[in-house]
C-alpha atoms as a PDB file:
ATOM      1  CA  UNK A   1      27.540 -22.426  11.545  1.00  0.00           C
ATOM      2  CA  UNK A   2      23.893 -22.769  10.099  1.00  0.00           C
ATOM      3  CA  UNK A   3      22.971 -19.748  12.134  1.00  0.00           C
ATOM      4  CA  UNK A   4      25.720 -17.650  10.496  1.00  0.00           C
ATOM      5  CA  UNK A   5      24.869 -19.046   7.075  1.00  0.00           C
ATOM      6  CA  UNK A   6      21.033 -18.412   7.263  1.00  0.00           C
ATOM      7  CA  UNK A   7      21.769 -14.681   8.587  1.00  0.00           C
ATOM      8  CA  UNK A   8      24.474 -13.507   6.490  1.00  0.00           C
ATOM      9  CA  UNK A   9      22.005 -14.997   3.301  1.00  0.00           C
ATOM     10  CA  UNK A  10      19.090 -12.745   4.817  1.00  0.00           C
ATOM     11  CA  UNK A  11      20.152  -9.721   3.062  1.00  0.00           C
ATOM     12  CA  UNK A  12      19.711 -12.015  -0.067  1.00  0.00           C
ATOM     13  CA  UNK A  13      16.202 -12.686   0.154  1.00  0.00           C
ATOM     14  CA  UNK A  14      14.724 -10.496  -2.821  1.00  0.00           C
ATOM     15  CA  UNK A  15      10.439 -10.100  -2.297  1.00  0.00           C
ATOM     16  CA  UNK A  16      10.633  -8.624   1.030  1.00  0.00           C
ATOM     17  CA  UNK A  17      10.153  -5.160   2.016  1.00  0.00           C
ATOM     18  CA  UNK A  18      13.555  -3.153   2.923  1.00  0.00           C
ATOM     19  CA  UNK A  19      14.010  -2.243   6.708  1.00  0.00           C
ATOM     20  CA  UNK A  20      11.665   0.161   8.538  1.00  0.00           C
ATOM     21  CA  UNK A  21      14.055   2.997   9.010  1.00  0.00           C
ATOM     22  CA  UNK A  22      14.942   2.969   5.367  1.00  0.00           C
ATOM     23  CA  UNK A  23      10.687   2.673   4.576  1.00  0.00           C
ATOM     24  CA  UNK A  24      10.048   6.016   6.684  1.00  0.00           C
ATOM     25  CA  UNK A  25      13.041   7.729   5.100  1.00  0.00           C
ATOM     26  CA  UNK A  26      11.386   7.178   1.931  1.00  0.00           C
ATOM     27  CA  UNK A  27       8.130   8.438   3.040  1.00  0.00           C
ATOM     28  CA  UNK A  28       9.530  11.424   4.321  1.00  0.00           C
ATOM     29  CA  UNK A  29      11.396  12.116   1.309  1.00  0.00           C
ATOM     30  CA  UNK A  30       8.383  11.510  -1.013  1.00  0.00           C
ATOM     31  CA  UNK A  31       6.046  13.682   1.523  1.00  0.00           C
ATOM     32  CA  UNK A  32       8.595  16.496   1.494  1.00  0.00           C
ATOM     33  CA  UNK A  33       7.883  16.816  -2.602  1.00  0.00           C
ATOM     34  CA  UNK A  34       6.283  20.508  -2.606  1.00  0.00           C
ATOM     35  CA  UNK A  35       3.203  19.025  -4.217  1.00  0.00           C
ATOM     36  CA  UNK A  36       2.292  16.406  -2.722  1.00  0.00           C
ATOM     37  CA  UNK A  37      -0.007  16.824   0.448  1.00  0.00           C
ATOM     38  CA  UNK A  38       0.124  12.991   1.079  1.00  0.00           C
ATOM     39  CA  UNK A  39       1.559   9.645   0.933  1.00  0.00           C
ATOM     40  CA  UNK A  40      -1.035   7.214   1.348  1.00  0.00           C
ATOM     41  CA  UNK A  41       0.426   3.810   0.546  1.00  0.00           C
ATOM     42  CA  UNK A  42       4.431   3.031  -0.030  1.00  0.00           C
ATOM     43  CA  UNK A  43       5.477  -0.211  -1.040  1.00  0.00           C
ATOM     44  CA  UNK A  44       9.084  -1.207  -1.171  1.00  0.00           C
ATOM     45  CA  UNK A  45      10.487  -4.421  -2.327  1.00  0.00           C
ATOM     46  CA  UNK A  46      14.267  -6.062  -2.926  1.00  0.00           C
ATOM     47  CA  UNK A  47      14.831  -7.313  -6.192  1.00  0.00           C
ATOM     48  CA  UNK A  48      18.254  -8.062  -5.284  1.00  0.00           C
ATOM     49  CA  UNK A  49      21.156  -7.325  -3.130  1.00  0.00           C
ATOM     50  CA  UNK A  50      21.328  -4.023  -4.443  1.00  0.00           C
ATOM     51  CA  UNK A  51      18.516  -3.007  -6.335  1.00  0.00           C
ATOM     52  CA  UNK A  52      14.931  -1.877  -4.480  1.00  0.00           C
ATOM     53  CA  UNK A  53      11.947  -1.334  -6.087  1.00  0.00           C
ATOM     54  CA  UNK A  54       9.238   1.769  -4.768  1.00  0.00           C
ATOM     55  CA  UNK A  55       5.742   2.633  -5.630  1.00  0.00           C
ATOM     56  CA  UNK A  56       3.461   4.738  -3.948  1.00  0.00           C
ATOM     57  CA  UNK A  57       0.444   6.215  -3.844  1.00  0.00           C
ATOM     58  CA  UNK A  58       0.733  10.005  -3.502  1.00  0.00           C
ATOM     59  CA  UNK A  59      -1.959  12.575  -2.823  1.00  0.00           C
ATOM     60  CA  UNK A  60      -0.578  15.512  -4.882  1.00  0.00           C
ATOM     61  CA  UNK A  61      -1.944  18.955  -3.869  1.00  0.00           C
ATOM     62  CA  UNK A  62      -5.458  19.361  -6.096  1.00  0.00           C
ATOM     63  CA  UNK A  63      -4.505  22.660  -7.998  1.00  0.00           C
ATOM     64  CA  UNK A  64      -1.572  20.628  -9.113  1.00  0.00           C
ATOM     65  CA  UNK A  65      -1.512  19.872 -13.357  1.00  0.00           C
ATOM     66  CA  UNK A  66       0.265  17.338 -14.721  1.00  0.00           C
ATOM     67  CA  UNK A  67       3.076  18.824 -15.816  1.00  0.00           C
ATOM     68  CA  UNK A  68       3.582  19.306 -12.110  1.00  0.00           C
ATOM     69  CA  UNK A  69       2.747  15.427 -11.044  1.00  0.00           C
ATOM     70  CA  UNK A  70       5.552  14.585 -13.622  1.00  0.00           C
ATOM     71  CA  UNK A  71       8.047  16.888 -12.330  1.00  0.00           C
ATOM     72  CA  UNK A  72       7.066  15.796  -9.094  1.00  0.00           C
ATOM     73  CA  UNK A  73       7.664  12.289  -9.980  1.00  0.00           C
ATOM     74  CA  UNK A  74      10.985  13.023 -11.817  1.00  0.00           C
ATOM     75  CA  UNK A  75      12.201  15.033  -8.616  1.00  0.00           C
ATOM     76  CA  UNK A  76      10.992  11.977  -6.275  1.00  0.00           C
ATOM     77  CA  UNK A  77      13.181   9.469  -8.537  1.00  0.00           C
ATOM     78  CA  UNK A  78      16.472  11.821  -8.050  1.00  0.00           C
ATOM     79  CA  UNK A  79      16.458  12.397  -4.431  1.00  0.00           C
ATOM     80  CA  UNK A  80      15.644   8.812  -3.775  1.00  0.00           C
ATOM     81  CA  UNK A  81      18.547   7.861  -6.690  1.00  0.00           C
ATOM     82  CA  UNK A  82      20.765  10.165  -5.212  1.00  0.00           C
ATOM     83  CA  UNK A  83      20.168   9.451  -1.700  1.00  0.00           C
ATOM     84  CA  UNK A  84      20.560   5.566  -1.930  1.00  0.00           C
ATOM     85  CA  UNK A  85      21.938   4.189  -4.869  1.00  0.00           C
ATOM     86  CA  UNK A  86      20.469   0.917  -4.932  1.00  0.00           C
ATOM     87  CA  UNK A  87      17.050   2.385  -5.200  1.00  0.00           C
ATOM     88  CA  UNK A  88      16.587   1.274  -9.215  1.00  0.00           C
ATOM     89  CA  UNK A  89      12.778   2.097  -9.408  1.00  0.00           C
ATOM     90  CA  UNK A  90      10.433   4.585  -8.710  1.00  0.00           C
ATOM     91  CA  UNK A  91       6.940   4.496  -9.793  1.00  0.00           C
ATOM     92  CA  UNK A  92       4.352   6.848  -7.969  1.00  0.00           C
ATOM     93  CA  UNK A  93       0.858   6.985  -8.935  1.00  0.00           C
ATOM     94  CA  UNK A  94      -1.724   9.939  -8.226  1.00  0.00           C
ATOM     95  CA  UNK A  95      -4.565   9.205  -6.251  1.00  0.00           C
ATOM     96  CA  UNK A  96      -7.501  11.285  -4.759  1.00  0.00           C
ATOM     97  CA  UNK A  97      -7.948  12.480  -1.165  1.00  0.00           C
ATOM     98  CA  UNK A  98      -9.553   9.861   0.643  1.00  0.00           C
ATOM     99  CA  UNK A  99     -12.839  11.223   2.205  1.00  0.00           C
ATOM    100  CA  UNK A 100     -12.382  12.356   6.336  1.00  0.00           C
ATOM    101  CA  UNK A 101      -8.595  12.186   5.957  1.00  0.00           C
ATOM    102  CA  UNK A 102      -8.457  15.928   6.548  1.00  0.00           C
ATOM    103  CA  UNK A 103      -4.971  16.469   4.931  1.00  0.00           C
ATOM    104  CA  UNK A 104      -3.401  13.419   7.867  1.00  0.00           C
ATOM    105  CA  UNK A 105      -1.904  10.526   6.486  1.00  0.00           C
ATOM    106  CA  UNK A 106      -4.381   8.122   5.326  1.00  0.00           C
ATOM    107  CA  UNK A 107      -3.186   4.440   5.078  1.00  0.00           C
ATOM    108  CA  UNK A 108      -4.868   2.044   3.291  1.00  0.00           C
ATOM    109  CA  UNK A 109      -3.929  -1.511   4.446  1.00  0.00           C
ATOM    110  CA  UNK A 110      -5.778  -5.234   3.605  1.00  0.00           C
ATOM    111  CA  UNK A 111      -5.884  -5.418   7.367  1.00  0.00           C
ATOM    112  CA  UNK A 112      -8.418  -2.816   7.559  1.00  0.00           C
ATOM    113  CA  UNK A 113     -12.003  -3.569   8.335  1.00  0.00           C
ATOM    114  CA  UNK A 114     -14.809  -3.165   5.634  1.00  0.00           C
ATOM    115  CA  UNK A 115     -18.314  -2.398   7.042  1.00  0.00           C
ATOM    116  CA  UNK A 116     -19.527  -5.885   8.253  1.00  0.00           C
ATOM    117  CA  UNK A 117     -21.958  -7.303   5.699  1.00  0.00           C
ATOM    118  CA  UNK A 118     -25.792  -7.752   6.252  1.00  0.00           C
ATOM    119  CA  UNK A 119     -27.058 -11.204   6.053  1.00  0.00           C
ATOM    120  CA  UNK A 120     -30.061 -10.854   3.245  1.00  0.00           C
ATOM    121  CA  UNK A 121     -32.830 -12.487   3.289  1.00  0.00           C
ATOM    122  CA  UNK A 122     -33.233 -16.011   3.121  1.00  0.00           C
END
């Protein structure tokens, strides 16, 4: 019975990211914006049982103005509010190519490795 309890109250949890599947459909959906050239980092989150939360960091094509990034933005929140209506927030910020990304996807994570430090002297 505890079993049962503790998995059906799973979907409750509110911090956690939202499923994989749902995560790349996302990403897909933000890269397929016609200005954008990149998603570099997506964050999801549950706030509830029905309401997600998504930010992103988007590489928008460089000849891109603003007016562009915001109707890239406002096109990004209707497919994704359209598509799954629990989505509740969309907030995608512009960022710069990374340098040697080469128009691939460039993650950022806090996993990644910084050059190792040199020991100064003593």
């Amino acid at each position: 019975m505890a079993i049962t309890l503790a998995w059906s109250n799973l979907s409750l949890l509110v911090g956690r990211a939202v499923p994989d599947r749902l995560h790349r459909e996302i990403e897909q959906e933000l890269a397929g914006l016609p200005t954008v050239d990149r998603v570099d980092t997506l964050m999801t989150m549950l706030l509830g049982p029905e309401e997600i939360l998504v930010a992103a960091k988007v590489d928008f094509h460089d000849q891109a103005t603003g007016a562009d990034i915001e109707a890239a933005a406002d096109e990004a929140e209707r497919r994704l509010t359209d598509r799954y209506p629990e989505i509740q927030y969309v907030f995608l910020d512009p960022t710069r190519s990374m340098p040697g990304t080469d128009g691939r996807r460039a993650r950022r994570t806090q996993d990644q490795e910084q050059e190792p430090r040199r020991p100064g002297p003593p």
